[in-house]
N, C-alpha and C. Protein backbone atom coordinates (compact mmCIF):
# COMPACT_ATOMS: atom_id res chain seq x y z
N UNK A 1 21.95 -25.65 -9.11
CA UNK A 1 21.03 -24.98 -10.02
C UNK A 1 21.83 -24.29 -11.09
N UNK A 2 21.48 -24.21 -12.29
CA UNK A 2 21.79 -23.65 -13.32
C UNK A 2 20.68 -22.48 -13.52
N UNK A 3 21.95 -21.29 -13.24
CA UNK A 3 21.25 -20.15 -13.67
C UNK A 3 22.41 -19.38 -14.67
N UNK A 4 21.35 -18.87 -15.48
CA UNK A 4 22.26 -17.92 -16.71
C UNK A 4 21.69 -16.67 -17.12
N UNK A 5 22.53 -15.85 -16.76
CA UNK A 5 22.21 -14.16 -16.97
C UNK A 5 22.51 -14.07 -18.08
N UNK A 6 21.52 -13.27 -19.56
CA UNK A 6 21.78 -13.33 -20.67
C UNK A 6 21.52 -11.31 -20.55
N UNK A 7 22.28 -10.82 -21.72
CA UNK A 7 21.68 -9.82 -22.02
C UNK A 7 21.42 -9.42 -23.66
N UNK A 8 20.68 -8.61 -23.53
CA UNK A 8 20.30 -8.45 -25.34
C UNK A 8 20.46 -6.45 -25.11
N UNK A 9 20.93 -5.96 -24.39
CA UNK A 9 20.70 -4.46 -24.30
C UNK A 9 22.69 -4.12 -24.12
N UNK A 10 23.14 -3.07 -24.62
CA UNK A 10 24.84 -2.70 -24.51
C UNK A 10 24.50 -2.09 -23.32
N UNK A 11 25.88 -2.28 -22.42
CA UNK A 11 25.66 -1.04 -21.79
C UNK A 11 25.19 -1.72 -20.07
N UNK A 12 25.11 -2.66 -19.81
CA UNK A 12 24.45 -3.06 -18.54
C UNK A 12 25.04 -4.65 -18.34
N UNK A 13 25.80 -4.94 -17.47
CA UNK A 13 26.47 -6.26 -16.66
C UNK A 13 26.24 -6.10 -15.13
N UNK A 14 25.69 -7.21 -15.07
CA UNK A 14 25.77 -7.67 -13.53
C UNK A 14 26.94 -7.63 -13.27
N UNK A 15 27.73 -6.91 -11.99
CA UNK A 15 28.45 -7.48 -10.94
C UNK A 15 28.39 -8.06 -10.09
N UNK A 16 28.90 -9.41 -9.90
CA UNK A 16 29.19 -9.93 -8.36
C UNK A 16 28.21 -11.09 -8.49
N UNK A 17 27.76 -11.75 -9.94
CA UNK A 17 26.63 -12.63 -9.76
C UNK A 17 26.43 -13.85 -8.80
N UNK A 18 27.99 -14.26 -8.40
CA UNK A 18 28.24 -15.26 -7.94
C UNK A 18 27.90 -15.19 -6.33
N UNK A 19 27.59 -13.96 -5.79
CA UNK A 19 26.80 -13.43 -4.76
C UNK A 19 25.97 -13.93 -4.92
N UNK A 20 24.86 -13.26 -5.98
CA UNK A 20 23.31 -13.10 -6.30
C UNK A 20 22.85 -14.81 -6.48
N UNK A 21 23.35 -15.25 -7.20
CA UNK A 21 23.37 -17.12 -7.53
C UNK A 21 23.33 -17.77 -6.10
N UNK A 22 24.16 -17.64 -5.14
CA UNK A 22 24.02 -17.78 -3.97
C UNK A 22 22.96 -18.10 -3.08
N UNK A 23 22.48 -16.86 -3.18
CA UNK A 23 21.78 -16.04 -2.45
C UNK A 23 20.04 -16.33 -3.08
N UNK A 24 20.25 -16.53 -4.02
CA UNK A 24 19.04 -17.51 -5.01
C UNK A 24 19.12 -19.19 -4.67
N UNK A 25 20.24 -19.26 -4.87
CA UNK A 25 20.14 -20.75 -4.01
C UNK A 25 18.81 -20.89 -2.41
N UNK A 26 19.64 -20.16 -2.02
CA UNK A 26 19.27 -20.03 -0.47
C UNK A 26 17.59 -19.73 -0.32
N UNK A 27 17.21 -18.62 -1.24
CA UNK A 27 15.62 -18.59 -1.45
C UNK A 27 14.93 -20.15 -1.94
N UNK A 28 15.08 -21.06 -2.52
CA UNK A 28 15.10 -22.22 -3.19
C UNK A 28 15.00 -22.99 -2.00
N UNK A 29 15.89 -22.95 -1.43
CA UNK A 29 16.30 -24.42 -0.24
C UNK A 29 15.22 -23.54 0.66
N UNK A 30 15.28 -22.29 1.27
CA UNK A 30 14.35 -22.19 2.06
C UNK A 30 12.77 -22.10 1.97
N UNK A 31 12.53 -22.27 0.59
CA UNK A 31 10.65 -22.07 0.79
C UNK A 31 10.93 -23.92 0.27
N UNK A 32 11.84 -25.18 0.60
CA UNK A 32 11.35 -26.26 0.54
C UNK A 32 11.63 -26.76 -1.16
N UNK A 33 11.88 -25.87 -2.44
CA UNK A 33 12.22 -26.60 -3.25
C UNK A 33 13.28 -26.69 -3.98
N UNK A 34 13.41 -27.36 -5.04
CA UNK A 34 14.48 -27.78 -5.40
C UNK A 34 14.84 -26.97 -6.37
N UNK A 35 16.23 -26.89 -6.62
CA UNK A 35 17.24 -26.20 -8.10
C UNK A 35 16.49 -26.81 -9.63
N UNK A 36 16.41 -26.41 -10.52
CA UNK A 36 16.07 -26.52 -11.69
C UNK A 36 17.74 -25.67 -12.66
N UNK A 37 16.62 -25.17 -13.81
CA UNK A 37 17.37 -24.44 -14.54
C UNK A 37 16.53 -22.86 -14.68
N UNK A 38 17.37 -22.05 -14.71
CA UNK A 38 16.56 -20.54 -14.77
C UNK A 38 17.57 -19.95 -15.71
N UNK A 39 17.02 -18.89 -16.31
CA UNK A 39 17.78 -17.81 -17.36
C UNK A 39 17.01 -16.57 -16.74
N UNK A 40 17.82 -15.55 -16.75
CA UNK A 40 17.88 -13.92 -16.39
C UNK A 40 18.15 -13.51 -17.48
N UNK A 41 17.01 -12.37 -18.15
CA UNK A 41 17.59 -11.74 -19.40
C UNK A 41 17.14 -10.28 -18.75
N UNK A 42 18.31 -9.57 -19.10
CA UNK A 42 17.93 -8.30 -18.51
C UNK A 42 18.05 -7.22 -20.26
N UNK A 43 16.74 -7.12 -20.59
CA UNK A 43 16.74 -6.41 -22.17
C UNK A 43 16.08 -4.97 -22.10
N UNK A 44 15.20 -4.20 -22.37
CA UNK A 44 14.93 -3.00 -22.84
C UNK A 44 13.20 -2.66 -21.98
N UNK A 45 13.08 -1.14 -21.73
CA UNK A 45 11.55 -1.21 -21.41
C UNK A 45 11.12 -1.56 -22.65
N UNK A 46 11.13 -1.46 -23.81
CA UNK A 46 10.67 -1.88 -25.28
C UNK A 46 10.41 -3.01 -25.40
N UNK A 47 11.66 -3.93 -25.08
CA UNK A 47 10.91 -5.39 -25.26
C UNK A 47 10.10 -5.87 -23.92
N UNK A 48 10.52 -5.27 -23.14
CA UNK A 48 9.22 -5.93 -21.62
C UNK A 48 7.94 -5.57 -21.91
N UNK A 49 7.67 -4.00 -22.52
CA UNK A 49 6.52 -4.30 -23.00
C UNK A 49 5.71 -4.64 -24.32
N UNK A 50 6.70 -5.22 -25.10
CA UNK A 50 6.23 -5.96 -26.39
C UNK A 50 5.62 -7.34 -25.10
N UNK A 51 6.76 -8.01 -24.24
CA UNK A 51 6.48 -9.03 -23.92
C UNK A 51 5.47 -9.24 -23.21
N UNK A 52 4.77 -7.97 -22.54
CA UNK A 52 4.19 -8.03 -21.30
C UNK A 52 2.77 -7.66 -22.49
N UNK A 53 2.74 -7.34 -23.27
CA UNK A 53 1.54 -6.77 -24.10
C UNK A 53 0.92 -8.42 -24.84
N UNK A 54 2.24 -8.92 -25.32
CA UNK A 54 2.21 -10.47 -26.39
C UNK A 54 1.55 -11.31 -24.92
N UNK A 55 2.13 -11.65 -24.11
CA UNK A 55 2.07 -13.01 -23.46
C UNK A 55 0.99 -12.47 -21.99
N UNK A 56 0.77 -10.88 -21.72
CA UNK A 56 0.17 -11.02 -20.63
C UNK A 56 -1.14 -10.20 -20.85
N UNK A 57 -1.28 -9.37 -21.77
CA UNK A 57 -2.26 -8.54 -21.94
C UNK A 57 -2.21 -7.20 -21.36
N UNK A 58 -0.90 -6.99 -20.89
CA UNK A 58 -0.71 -6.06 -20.16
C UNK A 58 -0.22 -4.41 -21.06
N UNK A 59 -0.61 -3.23 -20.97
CA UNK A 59 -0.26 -2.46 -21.66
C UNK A 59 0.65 -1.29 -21.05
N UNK A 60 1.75 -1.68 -20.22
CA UNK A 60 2.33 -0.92 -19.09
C UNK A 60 3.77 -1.56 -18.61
N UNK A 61 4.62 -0.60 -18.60
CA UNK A 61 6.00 -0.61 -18.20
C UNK A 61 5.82 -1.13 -16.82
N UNK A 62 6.93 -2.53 -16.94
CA UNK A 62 7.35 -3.34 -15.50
C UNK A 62 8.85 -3.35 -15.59
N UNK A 63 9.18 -3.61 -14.46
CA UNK A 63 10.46 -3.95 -14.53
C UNK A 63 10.63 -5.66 -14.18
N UNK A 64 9.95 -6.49 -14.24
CA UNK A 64 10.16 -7.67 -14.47
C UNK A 64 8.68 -8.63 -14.89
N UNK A 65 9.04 -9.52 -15.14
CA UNK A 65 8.36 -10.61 -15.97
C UNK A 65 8.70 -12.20 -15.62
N UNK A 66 8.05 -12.99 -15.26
CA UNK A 66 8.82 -14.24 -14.61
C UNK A 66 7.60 -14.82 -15.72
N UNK A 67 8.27 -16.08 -16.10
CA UNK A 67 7.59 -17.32 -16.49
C UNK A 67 8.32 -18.39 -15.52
N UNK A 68 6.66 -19.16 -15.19
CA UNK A 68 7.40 -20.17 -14.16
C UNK A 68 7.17 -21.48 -15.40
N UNK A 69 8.30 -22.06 -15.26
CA UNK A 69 8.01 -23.51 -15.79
C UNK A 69 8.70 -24.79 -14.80
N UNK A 70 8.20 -24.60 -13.34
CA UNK A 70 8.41 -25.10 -12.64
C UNK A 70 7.74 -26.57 -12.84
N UNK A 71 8.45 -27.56 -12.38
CA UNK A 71 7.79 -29.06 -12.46
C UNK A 71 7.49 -29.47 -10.87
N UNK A 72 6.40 -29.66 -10.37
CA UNK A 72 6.81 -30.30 -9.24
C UNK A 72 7.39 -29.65 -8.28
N UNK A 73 8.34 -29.58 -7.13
CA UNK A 73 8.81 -28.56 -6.58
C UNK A 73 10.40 -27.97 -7.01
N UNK A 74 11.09 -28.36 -8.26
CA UNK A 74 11.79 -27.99 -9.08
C UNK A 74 11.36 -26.88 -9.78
N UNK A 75 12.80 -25.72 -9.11
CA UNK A 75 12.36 -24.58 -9.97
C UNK A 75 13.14 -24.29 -11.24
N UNK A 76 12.00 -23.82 -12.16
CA UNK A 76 12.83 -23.50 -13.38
C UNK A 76 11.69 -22.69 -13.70
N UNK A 77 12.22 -21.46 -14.85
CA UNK A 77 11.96 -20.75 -14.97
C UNK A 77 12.93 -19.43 -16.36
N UNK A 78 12.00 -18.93 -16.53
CA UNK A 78 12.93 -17.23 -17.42
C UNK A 78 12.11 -16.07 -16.67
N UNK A 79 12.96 -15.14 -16.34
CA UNK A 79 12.89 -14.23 -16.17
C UNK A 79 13.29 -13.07 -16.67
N UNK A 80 12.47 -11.66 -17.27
CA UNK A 80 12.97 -11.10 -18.02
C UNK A 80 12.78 -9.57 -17.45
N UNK A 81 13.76 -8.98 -17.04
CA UNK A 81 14.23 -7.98 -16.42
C UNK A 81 14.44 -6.32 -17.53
N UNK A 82 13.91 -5.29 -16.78
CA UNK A 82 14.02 -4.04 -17.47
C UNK A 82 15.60 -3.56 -16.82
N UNK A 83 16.65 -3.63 -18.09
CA UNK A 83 17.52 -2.83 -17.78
C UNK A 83 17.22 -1.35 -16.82
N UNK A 84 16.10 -0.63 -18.48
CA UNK A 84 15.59 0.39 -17.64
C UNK A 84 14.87 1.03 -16.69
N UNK A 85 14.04 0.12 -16.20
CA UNK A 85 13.31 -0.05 -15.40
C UNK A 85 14.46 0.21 -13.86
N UNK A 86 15.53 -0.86 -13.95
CA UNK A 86 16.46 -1.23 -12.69
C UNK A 86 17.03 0.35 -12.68
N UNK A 87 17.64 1.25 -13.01
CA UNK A 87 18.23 2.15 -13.37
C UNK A 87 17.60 3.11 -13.04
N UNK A 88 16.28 3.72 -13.55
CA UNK A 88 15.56 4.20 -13.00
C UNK A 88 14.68 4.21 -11.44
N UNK A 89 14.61 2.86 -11.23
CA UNK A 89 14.00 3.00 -9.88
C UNK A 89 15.11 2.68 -8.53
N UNK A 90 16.57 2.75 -8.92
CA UNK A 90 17.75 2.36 -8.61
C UNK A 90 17.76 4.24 -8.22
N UNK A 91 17.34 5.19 -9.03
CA UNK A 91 17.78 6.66 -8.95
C UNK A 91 16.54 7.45 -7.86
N UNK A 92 15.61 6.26 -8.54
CA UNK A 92 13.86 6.79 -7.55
C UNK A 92 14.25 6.46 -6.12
N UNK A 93 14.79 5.21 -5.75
CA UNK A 93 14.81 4.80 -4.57
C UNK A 93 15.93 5.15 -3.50
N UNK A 94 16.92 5.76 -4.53
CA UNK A 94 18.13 6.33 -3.92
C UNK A 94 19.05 5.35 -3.37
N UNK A 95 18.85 3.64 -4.57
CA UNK A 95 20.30 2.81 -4.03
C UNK A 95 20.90 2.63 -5.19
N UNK A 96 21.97 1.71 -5.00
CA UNK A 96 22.69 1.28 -6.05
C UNK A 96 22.42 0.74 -7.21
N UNK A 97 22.69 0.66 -8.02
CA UNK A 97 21.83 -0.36 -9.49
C UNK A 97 22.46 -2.06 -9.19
N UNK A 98 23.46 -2.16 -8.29
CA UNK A 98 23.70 -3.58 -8.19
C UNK A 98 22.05 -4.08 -7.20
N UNK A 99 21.89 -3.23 -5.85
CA UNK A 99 21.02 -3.03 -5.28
C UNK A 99 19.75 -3.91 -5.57
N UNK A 100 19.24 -2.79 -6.82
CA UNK A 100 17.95 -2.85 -7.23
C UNK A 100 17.80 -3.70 -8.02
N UNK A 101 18.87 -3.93 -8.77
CA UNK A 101 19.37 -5.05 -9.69
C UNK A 101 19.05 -6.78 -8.98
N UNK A 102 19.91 -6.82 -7.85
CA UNK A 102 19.20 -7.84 -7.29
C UNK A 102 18.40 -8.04 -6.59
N UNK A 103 17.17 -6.58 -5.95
CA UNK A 103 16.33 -7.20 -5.28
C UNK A 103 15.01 -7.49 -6.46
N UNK A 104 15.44 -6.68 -7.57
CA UNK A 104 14.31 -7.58 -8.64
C UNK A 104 14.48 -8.71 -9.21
N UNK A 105 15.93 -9.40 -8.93
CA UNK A 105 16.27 -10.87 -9.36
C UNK A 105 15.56 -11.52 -8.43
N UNK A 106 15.52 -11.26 -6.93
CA UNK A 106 15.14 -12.41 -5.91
C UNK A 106 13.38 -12.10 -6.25
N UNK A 107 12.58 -10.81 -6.34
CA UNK A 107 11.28 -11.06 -6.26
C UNK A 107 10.93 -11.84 -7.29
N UNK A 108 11.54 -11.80 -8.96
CA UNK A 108 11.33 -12.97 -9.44
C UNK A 108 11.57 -14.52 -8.75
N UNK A 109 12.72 -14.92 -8.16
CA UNK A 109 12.84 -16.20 -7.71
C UNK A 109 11.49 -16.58 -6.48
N UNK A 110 11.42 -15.80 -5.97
CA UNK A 110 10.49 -15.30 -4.92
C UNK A 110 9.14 -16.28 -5.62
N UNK A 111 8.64 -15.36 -6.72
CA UNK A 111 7.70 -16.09 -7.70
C UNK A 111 7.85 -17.06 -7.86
N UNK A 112 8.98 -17.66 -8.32
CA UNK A 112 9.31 -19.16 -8.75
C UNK A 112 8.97 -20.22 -7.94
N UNK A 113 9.24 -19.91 -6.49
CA UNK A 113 8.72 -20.49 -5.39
C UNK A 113 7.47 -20.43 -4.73
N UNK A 114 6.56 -19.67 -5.52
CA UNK A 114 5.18 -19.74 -5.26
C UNK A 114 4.71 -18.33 -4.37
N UNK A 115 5.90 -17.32 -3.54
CA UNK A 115 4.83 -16.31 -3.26
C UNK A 115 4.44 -15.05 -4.37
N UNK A 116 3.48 -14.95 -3.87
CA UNK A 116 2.41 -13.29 -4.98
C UNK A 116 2.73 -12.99 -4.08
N UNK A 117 2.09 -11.57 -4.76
CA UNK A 117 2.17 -10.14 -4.61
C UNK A 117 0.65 -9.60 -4.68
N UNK A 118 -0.51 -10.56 -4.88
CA UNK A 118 -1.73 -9.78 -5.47
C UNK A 118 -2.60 -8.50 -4.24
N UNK A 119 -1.79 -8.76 -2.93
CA UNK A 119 -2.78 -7.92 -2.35
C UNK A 119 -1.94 -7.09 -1.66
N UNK A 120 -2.43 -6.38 -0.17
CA UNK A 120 -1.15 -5.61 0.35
C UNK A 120 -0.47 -6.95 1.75
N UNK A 121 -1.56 -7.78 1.85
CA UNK A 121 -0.60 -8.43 2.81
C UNK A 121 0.54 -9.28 2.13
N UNK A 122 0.29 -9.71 1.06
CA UNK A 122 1.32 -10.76 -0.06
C UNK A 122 2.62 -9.49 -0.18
N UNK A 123 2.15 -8.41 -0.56
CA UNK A 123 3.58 -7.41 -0.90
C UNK A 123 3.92 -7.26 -0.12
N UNK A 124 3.72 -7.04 1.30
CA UNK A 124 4.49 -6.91 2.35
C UNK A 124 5.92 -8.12 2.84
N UNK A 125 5.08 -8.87 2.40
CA UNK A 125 5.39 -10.20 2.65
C UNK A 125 6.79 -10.52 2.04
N UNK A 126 6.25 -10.18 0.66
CA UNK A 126 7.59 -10.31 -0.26
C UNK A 126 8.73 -8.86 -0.32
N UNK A 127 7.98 -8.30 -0.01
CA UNK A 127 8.91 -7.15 0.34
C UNK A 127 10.13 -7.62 1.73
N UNK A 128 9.27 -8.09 2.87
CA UNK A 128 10.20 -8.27 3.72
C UNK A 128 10.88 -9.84 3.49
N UNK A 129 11.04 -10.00 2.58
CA UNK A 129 11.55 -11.49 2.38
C UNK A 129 12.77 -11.14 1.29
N UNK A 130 12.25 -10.29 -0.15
CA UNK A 130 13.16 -9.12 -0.51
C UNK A 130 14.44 -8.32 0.11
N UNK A 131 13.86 -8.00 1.45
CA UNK A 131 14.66 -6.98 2.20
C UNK A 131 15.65 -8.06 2.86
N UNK A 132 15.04 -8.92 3.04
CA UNK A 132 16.17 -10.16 4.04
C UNK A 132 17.17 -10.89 2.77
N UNK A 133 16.43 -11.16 2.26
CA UNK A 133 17.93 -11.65 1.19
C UNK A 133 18.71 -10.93 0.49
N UNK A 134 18.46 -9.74 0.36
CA UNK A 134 19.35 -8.25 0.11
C UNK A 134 20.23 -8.28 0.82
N UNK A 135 20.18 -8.26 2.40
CA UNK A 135 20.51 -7.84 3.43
C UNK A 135 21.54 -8.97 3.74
N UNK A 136 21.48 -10.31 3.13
CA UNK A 136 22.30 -11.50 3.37
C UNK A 136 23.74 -11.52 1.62
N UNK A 137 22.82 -11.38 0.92
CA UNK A 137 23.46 -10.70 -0.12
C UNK A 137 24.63 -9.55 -0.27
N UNK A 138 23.97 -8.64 0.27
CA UNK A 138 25.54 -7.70 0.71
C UNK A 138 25.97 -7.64 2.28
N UNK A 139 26.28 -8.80 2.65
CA UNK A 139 26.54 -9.38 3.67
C UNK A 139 27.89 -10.25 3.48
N UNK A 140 27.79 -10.79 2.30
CA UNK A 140 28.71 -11.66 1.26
C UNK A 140 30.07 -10.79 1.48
């Protein structure tokens, strides 16, 4: 799979992606589909919610944004990540910003592979699926 972390904000680099890429693999092979191409842009609460206002109707700070342009069971996809968002709820939650950093990379991939979040049994769900590839992730 071709994945590429882009940024448009100073001031914020992934460490250790070659972990996180991994470890995204592994979400992929285990819900059954295949590698595509994906891009990670991790940019500004400003532009998430220009983007989330333009493309979703949404009028409210997220810390991520997935477009699936999955074919078939090939994943591909952009995902577009709140620097500030990670940083902040990295200080709320009391972990690391690599941490939080990648457990909002995998709930996007998470998406890519088809599970929601729309109710409380779906978030649980992805939460503990979240928590397990974290947990294999800094395991690395």
């Amino acid at each position: 799979m071709r994945i590429n972390f882009h940024y448009d904000i100073e001031g914020f680099r992934l460490r250790e992606s070659g972990k996180i890429k991994r470890v995204i693999r592994k979400i992929i092979t285990d819900a059954g589909k295949k590698p595509g191409t994906a891009e990670v842009i991790f940019t500004s609460d400003a532009k998430l919610l220009e983007i989330n206002r333009e493309f979703l109707s949404h009028d409210y700070l997220t810390d991520i944004i997935t477009f699936d342009y999955c074919e078939g069971k090939v994943i591909n996809g952009e995902i577009y990540i709140s620097a500030d968002r990670i940083r902040y709820n990295a200080v709320e939650n009391n972990v690391t910003l690599w941490n939080e950093a990648s457990r909002v990379i995998f709930h996007g991939f998470l998406h890519l592979c088809g599970y929601t979040d729309g109710d409380q049994k779906e978030k649980a769900e992805m939460t503990e699926r979240e928590d397990m590839y974290l947990a294999l992730a800094e395991a690395e």
